[in-house]
Protein backbone atom coordinates (compact mmCIF):
# COMPACT_ATOMS: atom_id res chain seq x y z
CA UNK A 1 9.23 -4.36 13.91
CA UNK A 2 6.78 -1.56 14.74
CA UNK A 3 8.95 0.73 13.06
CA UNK A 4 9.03 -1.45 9.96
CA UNK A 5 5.47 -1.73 10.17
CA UNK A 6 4.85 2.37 10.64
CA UNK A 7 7.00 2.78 7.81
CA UNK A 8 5.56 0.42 5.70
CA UNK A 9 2.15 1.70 6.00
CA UNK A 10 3.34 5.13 4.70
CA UNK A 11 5.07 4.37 2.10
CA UNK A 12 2.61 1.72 1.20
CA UNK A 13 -0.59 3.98 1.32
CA UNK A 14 1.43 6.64 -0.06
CA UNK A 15 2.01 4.45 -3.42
CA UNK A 16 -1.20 2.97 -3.46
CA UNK A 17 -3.38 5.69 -2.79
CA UNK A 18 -1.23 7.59 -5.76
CA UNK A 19 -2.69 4.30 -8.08
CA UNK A 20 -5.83 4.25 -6.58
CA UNK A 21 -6.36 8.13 -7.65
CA UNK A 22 -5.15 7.99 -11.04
CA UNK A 23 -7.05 4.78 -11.64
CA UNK A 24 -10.16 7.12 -10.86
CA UNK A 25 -8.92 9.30 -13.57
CA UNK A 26 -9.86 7.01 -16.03
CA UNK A 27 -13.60 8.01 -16.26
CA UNK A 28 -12.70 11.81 -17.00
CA UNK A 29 -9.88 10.87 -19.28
CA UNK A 30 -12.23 8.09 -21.47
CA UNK A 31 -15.62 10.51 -21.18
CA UNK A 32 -13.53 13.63 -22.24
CA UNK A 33 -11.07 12.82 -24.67
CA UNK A 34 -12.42 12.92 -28.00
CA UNK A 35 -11.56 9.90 -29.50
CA UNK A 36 -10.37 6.50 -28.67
CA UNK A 37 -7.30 6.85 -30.27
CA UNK A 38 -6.50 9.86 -28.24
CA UNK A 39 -6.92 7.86 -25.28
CA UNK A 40 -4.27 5.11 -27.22
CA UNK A 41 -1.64 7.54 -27.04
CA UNK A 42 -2.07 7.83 -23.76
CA UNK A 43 -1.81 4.39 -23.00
CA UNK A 44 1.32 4.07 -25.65
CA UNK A 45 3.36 7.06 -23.97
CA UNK A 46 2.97 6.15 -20.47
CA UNK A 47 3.91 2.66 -21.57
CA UNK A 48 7.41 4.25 -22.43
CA UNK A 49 7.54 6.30 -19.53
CA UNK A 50 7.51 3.45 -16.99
CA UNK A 51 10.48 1.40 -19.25
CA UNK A 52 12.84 4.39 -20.28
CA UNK A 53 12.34 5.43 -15.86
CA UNK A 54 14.31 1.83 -15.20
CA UNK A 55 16.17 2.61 -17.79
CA UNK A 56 17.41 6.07 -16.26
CA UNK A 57 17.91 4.97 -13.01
CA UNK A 58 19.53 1.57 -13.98
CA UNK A 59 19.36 -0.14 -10.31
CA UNK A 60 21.06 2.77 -8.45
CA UNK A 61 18.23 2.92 -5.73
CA UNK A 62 18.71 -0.29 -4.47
CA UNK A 63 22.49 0.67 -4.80
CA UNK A 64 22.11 3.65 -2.36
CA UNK A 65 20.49 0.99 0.22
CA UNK A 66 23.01 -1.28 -0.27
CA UNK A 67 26.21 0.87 0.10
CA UNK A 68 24.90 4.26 2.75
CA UNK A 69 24.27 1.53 4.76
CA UNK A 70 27.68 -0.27 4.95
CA UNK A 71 29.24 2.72 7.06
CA UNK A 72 32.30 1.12 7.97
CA UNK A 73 33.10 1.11 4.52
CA UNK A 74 31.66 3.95 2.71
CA UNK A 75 30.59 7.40 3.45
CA UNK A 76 26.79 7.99 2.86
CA UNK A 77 27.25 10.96 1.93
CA UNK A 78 29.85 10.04 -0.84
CA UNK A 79 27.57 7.40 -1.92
CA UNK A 80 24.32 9.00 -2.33
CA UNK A 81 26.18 12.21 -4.09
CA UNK A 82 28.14 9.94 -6.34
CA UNK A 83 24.56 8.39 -7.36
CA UNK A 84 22.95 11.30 -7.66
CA UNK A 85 25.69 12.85 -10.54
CA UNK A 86 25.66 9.79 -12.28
CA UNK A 87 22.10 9.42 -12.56
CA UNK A 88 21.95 13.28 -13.30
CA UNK A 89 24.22 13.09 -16.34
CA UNK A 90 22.87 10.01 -17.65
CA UNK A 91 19.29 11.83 -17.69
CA UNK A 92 20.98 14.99 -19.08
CA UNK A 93 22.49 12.89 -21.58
CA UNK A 94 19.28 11.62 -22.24
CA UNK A 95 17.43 14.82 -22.62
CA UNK A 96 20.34 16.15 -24.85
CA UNK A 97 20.12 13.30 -27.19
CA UNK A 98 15.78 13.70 -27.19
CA UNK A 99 16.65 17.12 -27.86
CA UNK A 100 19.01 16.79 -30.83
CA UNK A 101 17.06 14.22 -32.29
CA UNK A 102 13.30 15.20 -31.54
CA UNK A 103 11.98 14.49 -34.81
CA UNK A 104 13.79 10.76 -35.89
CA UNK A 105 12.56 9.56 -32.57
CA UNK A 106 9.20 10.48 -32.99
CA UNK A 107 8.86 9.40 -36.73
CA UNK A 108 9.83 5.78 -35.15
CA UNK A 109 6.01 5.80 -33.10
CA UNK A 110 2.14 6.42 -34.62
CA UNK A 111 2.00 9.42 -36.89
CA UNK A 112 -0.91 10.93 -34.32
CA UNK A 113 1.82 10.91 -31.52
CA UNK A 114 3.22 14.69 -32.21
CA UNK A 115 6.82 16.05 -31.52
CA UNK A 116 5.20 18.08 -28.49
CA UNK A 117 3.63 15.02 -26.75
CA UNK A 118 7.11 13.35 -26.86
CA UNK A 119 9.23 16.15 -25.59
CA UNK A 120 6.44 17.03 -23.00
CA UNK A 121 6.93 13.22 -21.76
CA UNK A 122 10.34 13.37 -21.93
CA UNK A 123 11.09 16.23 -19.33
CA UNK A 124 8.44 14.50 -17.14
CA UNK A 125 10.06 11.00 -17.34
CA UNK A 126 13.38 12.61 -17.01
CA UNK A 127 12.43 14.85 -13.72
CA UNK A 128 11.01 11.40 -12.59
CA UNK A 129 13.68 9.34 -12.68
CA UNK A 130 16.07 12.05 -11.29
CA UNK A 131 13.86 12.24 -8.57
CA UNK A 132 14.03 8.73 -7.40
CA UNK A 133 17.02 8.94 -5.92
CA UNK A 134 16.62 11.85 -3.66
CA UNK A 135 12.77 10.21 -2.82
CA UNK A 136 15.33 6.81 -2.27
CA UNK A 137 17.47 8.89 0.01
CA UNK A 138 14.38 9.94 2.19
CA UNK A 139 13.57 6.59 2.35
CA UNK A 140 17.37 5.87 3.90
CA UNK A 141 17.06 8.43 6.28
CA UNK A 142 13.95 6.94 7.40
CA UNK A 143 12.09 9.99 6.48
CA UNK A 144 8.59 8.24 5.56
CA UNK A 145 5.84 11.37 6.44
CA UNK A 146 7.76 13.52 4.40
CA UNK A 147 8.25 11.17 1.54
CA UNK A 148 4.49 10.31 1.11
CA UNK A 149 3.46 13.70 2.04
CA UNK A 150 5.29 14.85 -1.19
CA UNK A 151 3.92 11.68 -2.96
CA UNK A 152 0.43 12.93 -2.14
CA UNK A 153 1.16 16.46 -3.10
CA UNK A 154 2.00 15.04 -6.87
CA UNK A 155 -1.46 13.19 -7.12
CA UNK A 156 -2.86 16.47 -5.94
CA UNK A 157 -1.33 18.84 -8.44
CA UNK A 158 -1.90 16.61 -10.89
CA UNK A 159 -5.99 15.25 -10.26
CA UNK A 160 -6.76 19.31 -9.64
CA UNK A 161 -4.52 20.00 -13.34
CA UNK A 162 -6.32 17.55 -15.22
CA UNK A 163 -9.97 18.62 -13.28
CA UNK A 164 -8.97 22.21 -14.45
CA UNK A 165 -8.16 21.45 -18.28
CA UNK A 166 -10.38 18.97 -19.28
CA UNK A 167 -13.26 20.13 -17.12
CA UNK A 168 -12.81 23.89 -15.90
CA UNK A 169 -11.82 25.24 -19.48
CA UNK A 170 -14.11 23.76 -21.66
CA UNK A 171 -17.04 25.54 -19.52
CA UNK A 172 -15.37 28.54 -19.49
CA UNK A 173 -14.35 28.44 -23.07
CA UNK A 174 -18.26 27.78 -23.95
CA UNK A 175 -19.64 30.66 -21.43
CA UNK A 176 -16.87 33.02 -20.59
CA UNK A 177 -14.38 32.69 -23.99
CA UNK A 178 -12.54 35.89 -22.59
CA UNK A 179 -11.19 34.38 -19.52
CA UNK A 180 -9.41 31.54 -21.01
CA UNK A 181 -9.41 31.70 -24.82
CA UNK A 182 -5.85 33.39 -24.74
CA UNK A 183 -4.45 30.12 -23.72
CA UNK A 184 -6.42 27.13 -24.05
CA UNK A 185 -7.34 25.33 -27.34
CA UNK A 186 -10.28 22.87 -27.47
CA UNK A 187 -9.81 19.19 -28.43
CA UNK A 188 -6.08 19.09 -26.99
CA UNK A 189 -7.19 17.12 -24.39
CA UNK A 190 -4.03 14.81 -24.63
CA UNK A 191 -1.80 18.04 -24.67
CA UNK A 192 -3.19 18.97 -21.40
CA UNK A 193 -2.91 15.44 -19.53
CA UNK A 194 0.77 16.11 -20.45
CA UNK A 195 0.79 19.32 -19.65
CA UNK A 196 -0.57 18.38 -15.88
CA UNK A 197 1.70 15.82 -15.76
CA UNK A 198 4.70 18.41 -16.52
CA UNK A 199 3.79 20.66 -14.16
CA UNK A 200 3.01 18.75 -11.21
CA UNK A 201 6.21 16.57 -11.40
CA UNK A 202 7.94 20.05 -11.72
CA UNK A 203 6.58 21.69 -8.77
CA UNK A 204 7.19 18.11 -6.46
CA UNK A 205 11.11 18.24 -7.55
CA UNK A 206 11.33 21.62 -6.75
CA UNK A 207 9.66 20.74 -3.23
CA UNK A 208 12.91 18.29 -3.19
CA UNK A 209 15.56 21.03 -3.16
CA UNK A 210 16.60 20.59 0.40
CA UNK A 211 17.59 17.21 -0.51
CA UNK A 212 19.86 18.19 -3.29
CA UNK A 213 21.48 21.20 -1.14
CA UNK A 214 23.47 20.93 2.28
CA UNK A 215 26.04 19.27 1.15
CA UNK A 216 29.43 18.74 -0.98
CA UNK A 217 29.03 17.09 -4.09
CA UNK A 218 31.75 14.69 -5.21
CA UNK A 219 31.95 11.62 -7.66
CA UNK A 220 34.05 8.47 -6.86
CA UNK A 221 34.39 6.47 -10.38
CA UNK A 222 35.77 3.80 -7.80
CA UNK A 223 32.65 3.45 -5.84
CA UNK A 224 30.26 4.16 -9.09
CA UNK A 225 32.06 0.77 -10.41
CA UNK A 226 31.50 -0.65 -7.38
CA UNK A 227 27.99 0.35 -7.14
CA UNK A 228 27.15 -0.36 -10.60
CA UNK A 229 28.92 -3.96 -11.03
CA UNK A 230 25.92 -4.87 -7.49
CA UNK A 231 23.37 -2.71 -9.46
CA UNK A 232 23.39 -3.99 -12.74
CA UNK A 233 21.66 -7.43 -12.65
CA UNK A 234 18.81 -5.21 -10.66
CA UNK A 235 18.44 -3.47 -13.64
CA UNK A 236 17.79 -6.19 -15.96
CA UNK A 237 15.26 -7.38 -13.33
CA UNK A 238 13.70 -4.47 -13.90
CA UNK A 239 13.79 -4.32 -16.69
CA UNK A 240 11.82 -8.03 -17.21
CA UNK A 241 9.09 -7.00 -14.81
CA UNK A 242 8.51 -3.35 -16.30
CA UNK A 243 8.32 -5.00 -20.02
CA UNK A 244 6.19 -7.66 -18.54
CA UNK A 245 3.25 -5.46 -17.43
CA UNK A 246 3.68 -2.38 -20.09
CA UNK A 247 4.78 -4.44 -23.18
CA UNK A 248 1.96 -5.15 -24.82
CA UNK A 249 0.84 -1.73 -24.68
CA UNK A 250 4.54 -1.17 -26.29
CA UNK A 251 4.31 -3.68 -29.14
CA UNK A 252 0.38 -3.27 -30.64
CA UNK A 253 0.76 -0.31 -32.23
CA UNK A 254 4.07 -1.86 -34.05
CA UNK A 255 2.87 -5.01 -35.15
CA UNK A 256 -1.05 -4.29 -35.25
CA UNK A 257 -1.82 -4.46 -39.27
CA UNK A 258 -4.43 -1.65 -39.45
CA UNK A 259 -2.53 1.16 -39.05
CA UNK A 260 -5.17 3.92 -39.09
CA UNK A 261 -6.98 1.98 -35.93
CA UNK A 262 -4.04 0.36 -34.09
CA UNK A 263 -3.96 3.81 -31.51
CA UNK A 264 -7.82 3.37 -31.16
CA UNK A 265 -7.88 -0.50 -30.37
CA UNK A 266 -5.20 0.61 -28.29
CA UNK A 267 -7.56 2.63 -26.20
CA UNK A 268 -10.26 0.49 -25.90
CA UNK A 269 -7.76 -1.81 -24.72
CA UNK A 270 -6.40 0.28 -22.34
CA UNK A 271 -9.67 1.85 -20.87
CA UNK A 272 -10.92 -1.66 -20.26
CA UNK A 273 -7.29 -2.65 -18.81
CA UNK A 274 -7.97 -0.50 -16.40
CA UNK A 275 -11.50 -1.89 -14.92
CA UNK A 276 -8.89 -4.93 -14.46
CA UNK A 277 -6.39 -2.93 -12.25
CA UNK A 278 -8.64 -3.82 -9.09
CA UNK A 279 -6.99 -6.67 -9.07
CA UNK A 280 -3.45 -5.24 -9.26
CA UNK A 281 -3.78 -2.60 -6.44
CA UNK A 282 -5.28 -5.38 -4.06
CA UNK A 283 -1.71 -7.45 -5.50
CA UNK A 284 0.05 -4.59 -4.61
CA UNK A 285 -1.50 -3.38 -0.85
CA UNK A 286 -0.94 -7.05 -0.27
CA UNK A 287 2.44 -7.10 -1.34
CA UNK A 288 3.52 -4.53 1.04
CA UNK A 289 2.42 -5.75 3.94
CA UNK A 290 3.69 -9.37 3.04
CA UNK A 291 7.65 -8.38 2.32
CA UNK A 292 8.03 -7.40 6.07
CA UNK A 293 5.59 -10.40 7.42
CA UNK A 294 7.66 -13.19 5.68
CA UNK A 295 10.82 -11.66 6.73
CA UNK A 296 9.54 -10.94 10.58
CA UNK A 297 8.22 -14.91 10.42
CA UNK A 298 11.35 -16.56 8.98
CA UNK A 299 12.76 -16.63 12.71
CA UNK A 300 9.22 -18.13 14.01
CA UNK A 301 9.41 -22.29 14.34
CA UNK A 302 5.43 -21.82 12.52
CA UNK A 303 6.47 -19.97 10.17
CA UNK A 304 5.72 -22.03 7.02
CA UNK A 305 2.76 -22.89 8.39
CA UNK A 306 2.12 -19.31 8.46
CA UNK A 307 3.59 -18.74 4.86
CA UNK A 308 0.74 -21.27 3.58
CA UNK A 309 -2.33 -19.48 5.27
CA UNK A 310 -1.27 -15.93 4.11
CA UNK A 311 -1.40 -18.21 0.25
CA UNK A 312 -4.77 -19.67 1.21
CA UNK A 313 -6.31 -16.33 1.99
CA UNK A 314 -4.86 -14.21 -1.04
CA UNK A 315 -6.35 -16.01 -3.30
CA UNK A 316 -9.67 -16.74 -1.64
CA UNK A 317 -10.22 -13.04 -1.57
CA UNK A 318 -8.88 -12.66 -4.98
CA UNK A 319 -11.07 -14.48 -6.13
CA UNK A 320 -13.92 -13.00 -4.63
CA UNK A 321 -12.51 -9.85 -6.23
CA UNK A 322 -12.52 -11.34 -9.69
CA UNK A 323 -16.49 -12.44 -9.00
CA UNK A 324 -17.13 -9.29 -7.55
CA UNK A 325 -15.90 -7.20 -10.71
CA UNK A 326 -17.00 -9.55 -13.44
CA UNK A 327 -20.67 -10.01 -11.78
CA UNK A 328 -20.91 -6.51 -11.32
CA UNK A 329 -19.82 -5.33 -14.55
CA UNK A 330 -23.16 -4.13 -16.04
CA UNK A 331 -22.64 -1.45 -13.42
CA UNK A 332 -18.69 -0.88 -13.39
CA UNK A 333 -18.15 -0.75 -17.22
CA UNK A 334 -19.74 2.82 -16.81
CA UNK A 335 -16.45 3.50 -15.29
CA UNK A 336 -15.37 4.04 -19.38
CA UNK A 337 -17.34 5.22 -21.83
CA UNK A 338 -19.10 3.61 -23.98
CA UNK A 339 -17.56 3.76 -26.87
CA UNK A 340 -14.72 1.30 -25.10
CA UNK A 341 -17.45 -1.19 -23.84
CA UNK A 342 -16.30 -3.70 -26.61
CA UNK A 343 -12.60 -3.98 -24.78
CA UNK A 344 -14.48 -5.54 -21.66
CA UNK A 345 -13.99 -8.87 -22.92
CA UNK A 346 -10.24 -8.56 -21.52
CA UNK A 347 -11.36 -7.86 -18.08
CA UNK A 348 -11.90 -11.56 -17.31
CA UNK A 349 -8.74 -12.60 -18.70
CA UNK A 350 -6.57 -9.97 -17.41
CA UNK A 351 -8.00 -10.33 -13.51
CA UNK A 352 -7.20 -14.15 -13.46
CA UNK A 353 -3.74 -13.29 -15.34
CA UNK A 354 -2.79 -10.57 -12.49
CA UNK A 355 -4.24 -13.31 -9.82
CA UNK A 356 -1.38 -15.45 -10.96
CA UNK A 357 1.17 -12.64 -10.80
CA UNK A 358 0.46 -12.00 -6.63
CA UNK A 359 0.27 -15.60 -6.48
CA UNK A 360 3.82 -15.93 -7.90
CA UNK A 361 5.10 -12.98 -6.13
CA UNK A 362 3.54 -14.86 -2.70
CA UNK A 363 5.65 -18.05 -4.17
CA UNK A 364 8.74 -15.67 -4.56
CA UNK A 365 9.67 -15.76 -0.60
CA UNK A 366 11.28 -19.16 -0.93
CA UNK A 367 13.80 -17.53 -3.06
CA UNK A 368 14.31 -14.60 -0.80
CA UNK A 369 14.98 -16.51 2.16
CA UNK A 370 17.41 -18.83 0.74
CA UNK A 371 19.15 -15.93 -0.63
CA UNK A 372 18.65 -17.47 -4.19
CA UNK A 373 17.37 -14.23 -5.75
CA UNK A 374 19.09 -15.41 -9.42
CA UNK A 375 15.91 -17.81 -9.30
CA UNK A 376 13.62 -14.83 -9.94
CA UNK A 377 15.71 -13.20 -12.38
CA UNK A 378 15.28 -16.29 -13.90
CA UNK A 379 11.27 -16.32 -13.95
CA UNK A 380 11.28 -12.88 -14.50
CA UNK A 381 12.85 -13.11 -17.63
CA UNK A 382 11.64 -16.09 -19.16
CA UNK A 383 8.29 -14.53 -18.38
CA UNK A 384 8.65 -11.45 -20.20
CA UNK A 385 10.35 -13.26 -23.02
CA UNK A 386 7.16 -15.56 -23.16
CA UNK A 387 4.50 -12.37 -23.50
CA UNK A 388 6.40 -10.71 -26.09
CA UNK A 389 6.75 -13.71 -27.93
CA UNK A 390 3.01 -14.80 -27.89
CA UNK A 391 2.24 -10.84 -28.49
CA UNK A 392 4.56 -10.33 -31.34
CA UNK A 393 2.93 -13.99 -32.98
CA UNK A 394 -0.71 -13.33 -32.35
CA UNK A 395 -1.31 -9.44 -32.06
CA UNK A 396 -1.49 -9.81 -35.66
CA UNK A 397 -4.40 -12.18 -36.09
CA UNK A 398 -6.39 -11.19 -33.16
CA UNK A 399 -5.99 -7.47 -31.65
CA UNK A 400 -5.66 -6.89 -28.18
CA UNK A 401 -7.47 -10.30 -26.66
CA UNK A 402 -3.95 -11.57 -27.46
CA UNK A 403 -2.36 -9.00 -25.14
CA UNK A 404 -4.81 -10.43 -22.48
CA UNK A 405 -4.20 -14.38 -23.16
CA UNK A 406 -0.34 -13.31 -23.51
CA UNK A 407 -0.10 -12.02 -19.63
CA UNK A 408 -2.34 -14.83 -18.63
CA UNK A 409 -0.46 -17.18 -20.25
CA UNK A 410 3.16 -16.12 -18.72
CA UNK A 411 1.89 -15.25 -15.52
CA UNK A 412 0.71 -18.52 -15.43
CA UNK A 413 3.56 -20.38 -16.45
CA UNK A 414 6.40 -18.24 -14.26
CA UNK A 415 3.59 -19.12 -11.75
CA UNK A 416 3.72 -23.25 -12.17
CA UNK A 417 7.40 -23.17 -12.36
CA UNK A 418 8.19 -21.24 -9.26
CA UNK A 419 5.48 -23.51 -7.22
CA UNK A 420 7.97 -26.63 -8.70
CA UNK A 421 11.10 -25.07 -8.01
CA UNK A 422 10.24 -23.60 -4.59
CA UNK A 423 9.01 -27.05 -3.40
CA UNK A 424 12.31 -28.98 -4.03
CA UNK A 425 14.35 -25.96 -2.68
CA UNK A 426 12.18 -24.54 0.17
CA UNK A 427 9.01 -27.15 0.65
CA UNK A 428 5.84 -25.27 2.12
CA UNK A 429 2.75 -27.86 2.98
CA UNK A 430 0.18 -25.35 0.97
CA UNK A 431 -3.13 -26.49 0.86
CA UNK A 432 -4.01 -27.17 -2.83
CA UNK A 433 -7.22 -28.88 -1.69
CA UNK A 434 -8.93 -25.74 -0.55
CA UNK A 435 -7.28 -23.86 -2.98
CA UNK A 436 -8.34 -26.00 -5.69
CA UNK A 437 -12.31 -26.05 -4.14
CA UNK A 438 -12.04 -21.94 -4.53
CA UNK A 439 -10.87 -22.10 -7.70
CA UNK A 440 -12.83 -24.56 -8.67
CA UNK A 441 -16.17 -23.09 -7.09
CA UNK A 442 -15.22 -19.50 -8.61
CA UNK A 443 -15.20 -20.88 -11.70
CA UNK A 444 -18.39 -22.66 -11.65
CA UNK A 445 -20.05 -19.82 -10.44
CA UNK A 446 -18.29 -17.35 -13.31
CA UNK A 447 -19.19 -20.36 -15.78
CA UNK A 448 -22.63 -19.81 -14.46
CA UNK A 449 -23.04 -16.41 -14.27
CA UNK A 450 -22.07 -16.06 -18.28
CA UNK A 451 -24.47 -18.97 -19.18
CA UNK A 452 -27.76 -18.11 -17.70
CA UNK A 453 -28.53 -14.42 -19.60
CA UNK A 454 -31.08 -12.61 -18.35
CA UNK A 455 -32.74 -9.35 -20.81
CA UNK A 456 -33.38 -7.42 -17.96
CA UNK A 457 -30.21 -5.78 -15.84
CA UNK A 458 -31.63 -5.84 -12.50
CA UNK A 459 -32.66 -9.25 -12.51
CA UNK A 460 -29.78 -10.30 -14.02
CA UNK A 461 -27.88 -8.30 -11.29
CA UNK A 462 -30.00 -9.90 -8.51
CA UNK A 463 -28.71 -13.39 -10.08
CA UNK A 464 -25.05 -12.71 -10.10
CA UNK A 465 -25.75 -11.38 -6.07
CA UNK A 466 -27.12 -14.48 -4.98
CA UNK A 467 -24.23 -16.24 -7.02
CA UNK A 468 -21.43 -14.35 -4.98
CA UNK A 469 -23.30 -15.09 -1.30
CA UNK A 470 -22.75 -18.70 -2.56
CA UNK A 471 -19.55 -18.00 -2.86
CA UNK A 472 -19.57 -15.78 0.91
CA UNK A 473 -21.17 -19.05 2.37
CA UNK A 474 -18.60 -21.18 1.44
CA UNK A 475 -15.96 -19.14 3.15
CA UNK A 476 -17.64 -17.97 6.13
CA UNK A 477 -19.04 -21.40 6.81
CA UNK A 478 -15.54 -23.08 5.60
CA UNK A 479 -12.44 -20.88 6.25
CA UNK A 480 -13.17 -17.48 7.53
CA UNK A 481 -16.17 -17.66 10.73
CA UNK A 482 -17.55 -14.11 11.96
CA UNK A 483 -16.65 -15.50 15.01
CA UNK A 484 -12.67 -14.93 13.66
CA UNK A 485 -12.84 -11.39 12.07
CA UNK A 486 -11.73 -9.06 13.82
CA UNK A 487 -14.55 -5.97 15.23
CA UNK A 488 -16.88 -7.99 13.63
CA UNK A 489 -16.28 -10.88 16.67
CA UNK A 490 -17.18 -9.03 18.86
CA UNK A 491 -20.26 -7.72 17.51
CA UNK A 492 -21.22 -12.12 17.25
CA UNK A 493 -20.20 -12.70 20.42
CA UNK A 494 -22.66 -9.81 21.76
CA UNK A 495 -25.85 -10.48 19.64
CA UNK A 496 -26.01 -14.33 20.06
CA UNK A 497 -24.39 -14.55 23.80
């Protein structure tokens, strides 16, 4: 367990430091591109880049867990080489189709989204996915420093790129034209987040050489079948989840009417999408320290009991994330430009909507420790098929809020029926009443804090402040003393003994 927990926090800081970084990106991205719609095509590609990925790798990761590790049956070796030239040829196949035909693919997305953005994307997302397997393979040989340390050196490269094109050059290019006008062209700004992006996944795969050398390559069709037939319904898993969170970014430039603004509503939505993401890296840090804790506590005789306080407390302090952003948001929506400040009517919506996603993925362990997993297949899909739907019907008529109600909206729903399910097929005594009295007092206080206006920022900031120690009383008096926090115990103990 304290290897599983060492482990963990590597990869886990590893992956959410990496999200944490490029969120912070967003302010040079939004304050330096020049347009919204540049930042739309942003938003549209990397959409893509996180579906065709799954795509690419079609489930073999979780394939190279399953089978290395069944030794008396399979070589490791055999298996992770057999993976890694049938992932290779798929992406080479891949690239060699892109290749061919460049210009039919391209003519299918937004006129402003150029031949060179898409091919520039395409080596990325194709280095990427290759990648995953030898990063999965470090993960198998329970290699975790070097993993994140070359997970790190990507967000590096790539923060220091982007700080050198879109900050570095334009000075020099106004004082100094000499030293970089041979090479750099002003108002490419998108052209140069790809660029950064190509050559800092380029210089991390290289780094993985020693992984892809040492040993004899060979290709079983027997055990690809094998490995496929157990990856496959991974895949379409995948599949659901990635199109769940990225397709609305996907769809509004298809079905939004006005085509010569779809790419800039686009942007505004995603610039203000991003204030959101708060809420999805403290989803994500939770969820990797909850996988191993439900799994160490299913042998524990408490451990439902356990199960339901780990609930109670997620969503007590997500929602005193969700007051903490929208209270605060006179202040954070300088974290875009202004220009997007009209998209911040999402932010709202899409906190409570990724609140429901962790609190399904918290319901999800009744599943996993039945060994029902089909069950979340099932939500998963039904879920996505539910966003698309309401995107697809009301993108139309409304812009991007629809994007916003659509997540809410599924999330919400896969949420309800899980909670349903899981109770008949793995009962856990949660306790809806303090649950609901959170809820319930979070959204008096947001109902509050949007009713009383106040002209003047500060005081209306001062307002919103005393709002949230309302909400700080309540759970320090009610569920979560000083007396109980840990470090901050023992400073109690010591000033009032």
């Amino acid at each position: 367990m304290k290897s599983l927990a060492k482990e963990t926090a590597y990869y886990g800081i590893s992956s959410i430091l990496g999200k944490t970084l490029n969120w912070l990106l967003t302010p040079l991205f939004t304050y330096k591109l020049a347009t919204t719609g540049e930042y739309g095509i942003i938003t549209n590609i990397y959409a893509y880049v996180a579906l065709v990925i799954v795509l690419l790798t079609f489930g073999m990761e979780t394939g190279l867990f399953r089978f290395a590790n069944q030794k008396d049956k399979y070589n490791p070796t055999e298996v992770y080489s057999t993976i890694l030239v049938a992932v290779g040829s798929v992406v080479l196949l891949f690239l060699a189709l892109i290749t061919i035909f460049l210009k039919p693919v391209t003519s299918l997305l937004d006129p402003q989204i150029t031949t060179t953005y898409v091919y520039l994307m395409v080596l990325v997302l194709c280095m990427d996915a290759f990648s995953c397997i030898p990063f999965a393979y470090l993960r198998y040989k329970n290699r975790p420093i070097r993993f994140a340390a070359l997970k790190v050196l990507f967000i590096i490269l790539y923060i220091a790129l982007c700080l050198f094109f879109l900050l570095l050059c334009p000075f020099l290019y106004k004082n100094y034209p000499f030293l970089v006008d041979w090479f750099y062209k002003p108002d490419s700004g998108v052209l140069y987040i790809l660029i950064s992006n190509l050559i800092a996944t380029f210089i991390q795969t290289c780094c993985l050489l020693p992984e892809l050398l040492g040993f004899k390559y060979k290709f079983s069709w027997s055990l690809f079948k094998t490995i496929f037939k157990y990856s496959f319904p991974l895949l379409i898993l995948g599949i659901a989840g990635v199109l769940s969170q990225t397709i609305d970014k996907i769809i509004f430039p298809i079905v939004y009417p006005d085509k010569a603004v779809r790419l800039a509503q686009l942007g505004i939505y995603g610039a203000a999408f991003k204030i959101a993401v708060v809420m999805v890296m403290f989803t994500q840090a939770f969820r990797y320290a909850y996988e191993p804790f439900i799994f160490a506590k299913n042998r524990s005789s408490d451990n439902r009991k356990a199960y339901a306080e780990a609930m109670k407390y997620f969503i007590i302090i997500g929602l005193l994330i969700f007051l903490g952003v929208t209270f605060y948001m006179d202040i954070l929506k300088y974290f875009i430009k202004p220009t997007y400040f009209e998209g911040l009517v999402v932010v709202p919506i899409v906190m409570m909507g990724e609140l429901f996603f962790g609190i399904y993925f918290n319901l999800s362990l009744w599943y996993k420790l039945t060994d029902k997993t089909y069950w979340g297949a099932i939500f998963s899909v039904a879920g996505c098929i539910i966003i698309i739907a309401l995107n697809i019907i009301f993108i139309p008529k409304y812009g991007y809020i629809a994007c916003a109600w659509a997540s809410f909206i599924g999330y919400l729903l896969i949420m309800l029926a899980s909670y349903f399910v899981g109770q008949k097929k793995y009962p856990i005594k949660y306790d809806l009443k303090t649950i609901g009295i959170y809820f319930g007092l979070a959204w008096v206080l947001y109902i509050v804090s949007q009713l009383v206006h106040f002209e003047h920022t500060g005081i209306r900031l001062v307002f919103n402040t005393a709002l949230l120690i309302v909400y700080l009383s309540v759970l320090l008096k009610r569920d979560l003393p000083l007396s109980e926090i840990p470090y901050l115990n023992k400073f109690v103990k010591n000033k009032f003994k």
